[in-house]
Protein backbone atom coordinates (compact mmCIF):
# COMPACT_ATOMS: atom_id res chain seq x y z
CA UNK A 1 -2.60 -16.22 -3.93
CA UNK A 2 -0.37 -13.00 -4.56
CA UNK A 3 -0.15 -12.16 -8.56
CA UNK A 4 3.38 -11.93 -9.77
CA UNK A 5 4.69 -8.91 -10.96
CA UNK A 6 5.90 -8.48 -14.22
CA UNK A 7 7.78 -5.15 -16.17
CA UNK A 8 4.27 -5.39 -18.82
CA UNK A 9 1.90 -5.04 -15.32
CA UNK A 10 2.19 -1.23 -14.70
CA UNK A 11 3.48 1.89 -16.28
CA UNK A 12 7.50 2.19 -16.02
CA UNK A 13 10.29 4.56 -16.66
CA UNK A 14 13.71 3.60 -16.15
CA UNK A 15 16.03 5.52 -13.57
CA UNK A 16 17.86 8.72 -15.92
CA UNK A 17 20.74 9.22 -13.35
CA UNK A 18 21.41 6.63 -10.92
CA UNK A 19 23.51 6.99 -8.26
CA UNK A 20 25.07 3.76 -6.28
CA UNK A 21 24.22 3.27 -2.30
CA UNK A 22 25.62 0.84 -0.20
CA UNK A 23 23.25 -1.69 1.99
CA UNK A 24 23.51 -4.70 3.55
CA UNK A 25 20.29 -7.13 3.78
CA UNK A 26 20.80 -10.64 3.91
CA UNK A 27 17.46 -12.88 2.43
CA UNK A 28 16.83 -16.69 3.08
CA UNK A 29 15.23 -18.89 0.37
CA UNK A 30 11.55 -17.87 1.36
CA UNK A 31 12.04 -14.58 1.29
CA UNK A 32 14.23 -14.53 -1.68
CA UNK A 33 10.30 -15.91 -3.56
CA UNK A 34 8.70 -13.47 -1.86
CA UNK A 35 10.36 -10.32 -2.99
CA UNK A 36 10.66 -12.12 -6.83
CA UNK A 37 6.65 -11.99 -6.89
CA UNK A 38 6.91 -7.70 -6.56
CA UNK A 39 4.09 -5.43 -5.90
CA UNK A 40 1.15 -4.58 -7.87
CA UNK A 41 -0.56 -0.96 -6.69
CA UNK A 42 -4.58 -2.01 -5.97
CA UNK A 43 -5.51 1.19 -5.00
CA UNK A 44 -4.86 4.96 -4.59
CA UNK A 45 -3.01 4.61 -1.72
CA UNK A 46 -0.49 1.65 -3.00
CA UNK A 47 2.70 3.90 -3.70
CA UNK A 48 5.09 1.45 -5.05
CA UNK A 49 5.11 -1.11 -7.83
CA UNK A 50 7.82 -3.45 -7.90
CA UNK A 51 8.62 -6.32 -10.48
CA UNK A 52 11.68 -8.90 -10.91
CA UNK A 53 13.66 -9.53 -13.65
CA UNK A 54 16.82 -11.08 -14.70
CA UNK A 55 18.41 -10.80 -10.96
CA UNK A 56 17.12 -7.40 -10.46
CA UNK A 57 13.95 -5.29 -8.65
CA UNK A 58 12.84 -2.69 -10.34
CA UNK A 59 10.96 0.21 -7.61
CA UNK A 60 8.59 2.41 -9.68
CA UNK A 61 6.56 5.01 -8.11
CA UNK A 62 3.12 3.90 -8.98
CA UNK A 63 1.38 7.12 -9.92
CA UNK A 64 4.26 8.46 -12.28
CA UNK A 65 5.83 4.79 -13.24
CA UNK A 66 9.14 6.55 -12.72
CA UNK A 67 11.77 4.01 -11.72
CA UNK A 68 13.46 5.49 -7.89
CA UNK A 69 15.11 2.50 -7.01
CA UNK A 70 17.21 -0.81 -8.49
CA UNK A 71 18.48 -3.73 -6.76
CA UNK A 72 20.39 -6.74 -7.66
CA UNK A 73 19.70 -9.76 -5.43
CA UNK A 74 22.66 -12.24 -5.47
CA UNK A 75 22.79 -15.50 -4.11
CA UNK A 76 25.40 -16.34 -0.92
CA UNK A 77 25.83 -19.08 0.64
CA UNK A 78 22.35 -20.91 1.62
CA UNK A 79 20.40 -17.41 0.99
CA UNK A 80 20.30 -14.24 -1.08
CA UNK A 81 21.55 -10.81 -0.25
CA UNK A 82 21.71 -6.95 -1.67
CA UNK A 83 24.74 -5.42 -1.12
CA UNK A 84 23.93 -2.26 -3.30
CA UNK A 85 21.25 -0.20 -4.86
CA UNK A 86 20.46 2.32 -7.41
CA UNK A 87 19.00 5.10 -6.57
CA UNK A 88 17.63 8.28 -8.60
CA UNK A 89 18.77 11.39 -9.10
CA UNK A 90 17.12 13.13 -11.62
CA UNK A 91 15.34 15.91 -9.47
CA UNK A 92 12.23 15.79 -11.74
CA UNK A 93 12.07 12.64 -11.09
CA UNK A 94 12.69 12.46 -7.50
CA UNK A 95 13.83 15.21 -5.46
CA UNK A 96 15.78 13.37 -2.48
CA UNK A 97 19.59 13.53 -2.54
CA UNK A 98 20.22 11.96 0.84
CA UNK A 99 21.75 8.20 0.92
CA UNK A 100 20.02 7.67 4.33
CA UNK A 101 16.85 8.79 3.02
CA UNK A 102 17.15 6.24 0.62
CA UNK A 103 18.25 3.27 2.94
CA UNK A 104 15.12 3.75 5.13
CA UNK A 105 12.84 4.19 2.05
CA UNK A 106 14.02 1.30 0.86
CA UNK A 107 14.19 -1.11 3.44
CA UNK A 108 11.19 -0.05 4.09
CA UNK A 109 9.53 -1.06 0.70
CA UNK A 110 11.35 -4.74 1.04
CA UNK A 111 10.24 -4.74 4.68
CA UNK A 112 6.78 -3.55 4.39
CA UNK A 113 5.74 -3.70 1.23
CA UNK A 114 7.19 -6.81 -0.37
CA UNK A 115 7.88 -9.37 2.39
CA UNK A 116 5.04 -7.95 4.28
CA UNK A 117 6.42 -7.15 7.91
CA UNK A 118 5.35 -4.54 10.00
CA UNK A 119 8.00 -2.15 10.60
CA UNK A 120 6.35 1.18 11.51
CA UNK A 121 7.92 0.40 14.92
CA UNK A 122 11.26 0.47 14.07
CA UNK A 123 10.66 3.48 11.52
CA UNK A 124 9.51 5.67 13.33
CA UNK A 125 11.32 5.28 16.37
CA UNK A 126 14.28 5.05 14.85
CA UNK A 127 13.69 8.64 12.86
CA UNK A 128 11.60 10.69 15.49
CA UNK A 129 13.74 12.22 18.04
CA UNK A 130 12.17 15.68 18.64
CA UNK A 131 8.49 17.37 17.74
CA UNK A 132 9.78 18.10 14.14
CA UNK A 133 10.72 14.97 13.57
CA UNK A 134 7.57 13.66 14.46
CA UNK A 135 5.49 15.38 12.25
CA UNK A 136 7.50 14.53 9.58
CA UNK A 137 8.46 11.26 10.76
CA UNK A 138 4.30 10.17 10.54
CA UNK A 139 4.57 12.51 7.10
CA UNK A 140 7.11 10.39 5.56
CA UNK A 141 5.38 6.86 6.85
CA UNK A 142 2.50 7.86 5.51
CA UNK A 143 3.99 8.38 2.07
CA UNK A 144 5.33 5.18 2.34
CA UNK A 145 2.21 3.05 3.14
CA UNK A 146 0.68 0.33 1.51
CA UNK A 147 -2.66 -0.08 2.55
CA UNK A 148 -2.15 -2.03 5.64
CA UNK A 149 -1.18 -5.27 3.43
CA UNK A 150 0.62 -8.15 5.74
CA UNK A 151 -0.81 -6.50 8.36
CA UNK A 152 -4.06 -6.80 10.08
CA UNK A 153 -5.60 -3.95 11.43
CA UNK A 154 -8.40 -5.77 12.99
CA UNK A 155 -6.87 -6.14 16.71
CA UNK A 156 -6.21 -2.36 16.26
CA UNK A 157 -10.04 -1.41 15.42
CA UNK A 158 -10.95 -3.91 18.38
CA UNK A 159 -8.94 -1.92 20.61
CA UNK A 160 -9.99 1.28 19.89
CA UNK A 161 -14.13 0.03 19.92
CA UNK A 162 -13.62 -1.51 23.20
CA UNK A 163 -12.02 1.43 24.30
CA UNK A 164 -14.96 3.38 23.67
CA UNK A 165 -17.38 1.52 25.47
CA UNK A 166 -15.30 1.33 28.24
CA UNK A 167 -15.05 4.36 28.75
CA UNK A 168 -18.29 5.28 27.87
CA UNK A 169 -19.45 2.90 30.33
CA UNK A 170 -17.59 4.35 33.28
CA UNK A 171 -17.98 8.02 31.96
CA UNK A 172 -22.02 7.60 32.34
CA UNK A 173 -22.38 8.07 36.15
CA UNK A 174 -20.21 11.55 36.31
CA UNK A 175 -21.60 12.72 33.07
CA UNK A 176 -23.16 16.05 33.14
CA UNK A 177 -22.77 16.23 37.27
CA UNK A 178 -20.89 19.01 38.99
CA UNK A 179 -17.64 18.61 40.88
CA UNK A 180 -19.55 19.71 43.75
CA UNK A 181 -22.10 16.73 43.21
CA UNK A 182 -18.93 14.34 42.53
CA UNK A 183 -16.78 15.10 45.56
CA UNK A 184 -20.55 14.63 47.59
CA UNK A 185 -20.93 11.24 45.82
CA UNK A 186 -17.86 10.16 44.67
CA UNK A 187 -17.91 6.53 41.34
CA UNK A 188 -15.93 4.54 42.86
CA UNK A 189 -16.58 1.23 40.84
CA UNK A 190 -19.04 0.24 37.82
CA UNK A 191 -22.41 2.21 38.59
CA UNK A 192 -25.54 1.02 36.77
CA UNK A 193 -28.03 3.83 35.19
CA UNK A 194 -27.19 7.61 35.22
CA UNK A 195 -27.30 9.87 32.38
């Protein structure tokens, strides 16, 4: 079982000059207990820690324990939403000034990091429309990772070994033969032996 989250858990620093952004994210009762149990950092790579108090989440860069975002989850209807957050200004502190910037961040901290979705999907393709964008696209992700929690990477490694042998395996009777040799003796289907 997760650990909760509390303000005492990590390092913190409130936000110095906050600046209000409009959202819209709409939260039904499990989710609602999901976010209030935050995020503790575990290792290097955990760039977030999050805790719940009072109504609010409190986003805290986990090296520094300076506060980037705030959020007020209020309950409506049969669920919970957040219709606005805080976000940092102090450029010491954080040096983005862009309101979109912010929305993706921070949807994808509730997304990926505290409900535990994997949204790389619909990050990056909604941000990388040209080479630039791309490189800075994967950039940003990366800064936003959390150690591939929610998320199991195990059908990925699977993929990648059985790639491998795969093509190991149908590599091995053209390996180290001339194009000369191949065109003579064409592989065309699983050939035992060879190299």
């Amino acid at each position: 079982m997760r650990e909760t989250a509390t303000r005492s858990t990590w390092k913190n620093i409130p936000i110095d000059k906050p600046v209000r952004i409009e959202i819209s994210m709409s939260f039904t009762e499990k989710q609602y207990l999901r976010l209030r149990m935050g995020l503790i950092p575990r290792q290097m790579e955990d760039k977030w820690f999050v805790f719940f108090e009072d109504g609010w989440l409190y986003f805290h860069r986990s090296w520094t324990g300076h506060e980037i975002y705030r959020a007020n989850i209020k309950r409506e209807g049969e669920g919970y939403a957040i219709r606005e957050f805080l976000a940092e200004r102090n450029t010491e502190k954080y040096s983005n000034d862009d309101p979109a910037v912010d929305i993706e961040n921070f949807s994808f901290i509730i997304g990926r990091g505290l409900l535990g979705y994997d949204v790389s999907d619909i990050y990056l393709s909604r941000n990388i429309k040209s080479d630039e964008d791309h490189l800075r696209g994967w950039g940003d992700f990366g800064n936003l990772l959390y150690s591939g929690r929610g998320i199991s990477l195990l059908p990925a490694i699977r993929s990648a070994l059985f790639g491998v042998a795969v093509g190991d395996a149908l590599g091995v009777p053209a390996e180290f033969k001339s194009r000369e040799t191949m065109r003579r003796q064409p592989v065309t289907g699983m050939t035992g032996y060879g190299t």
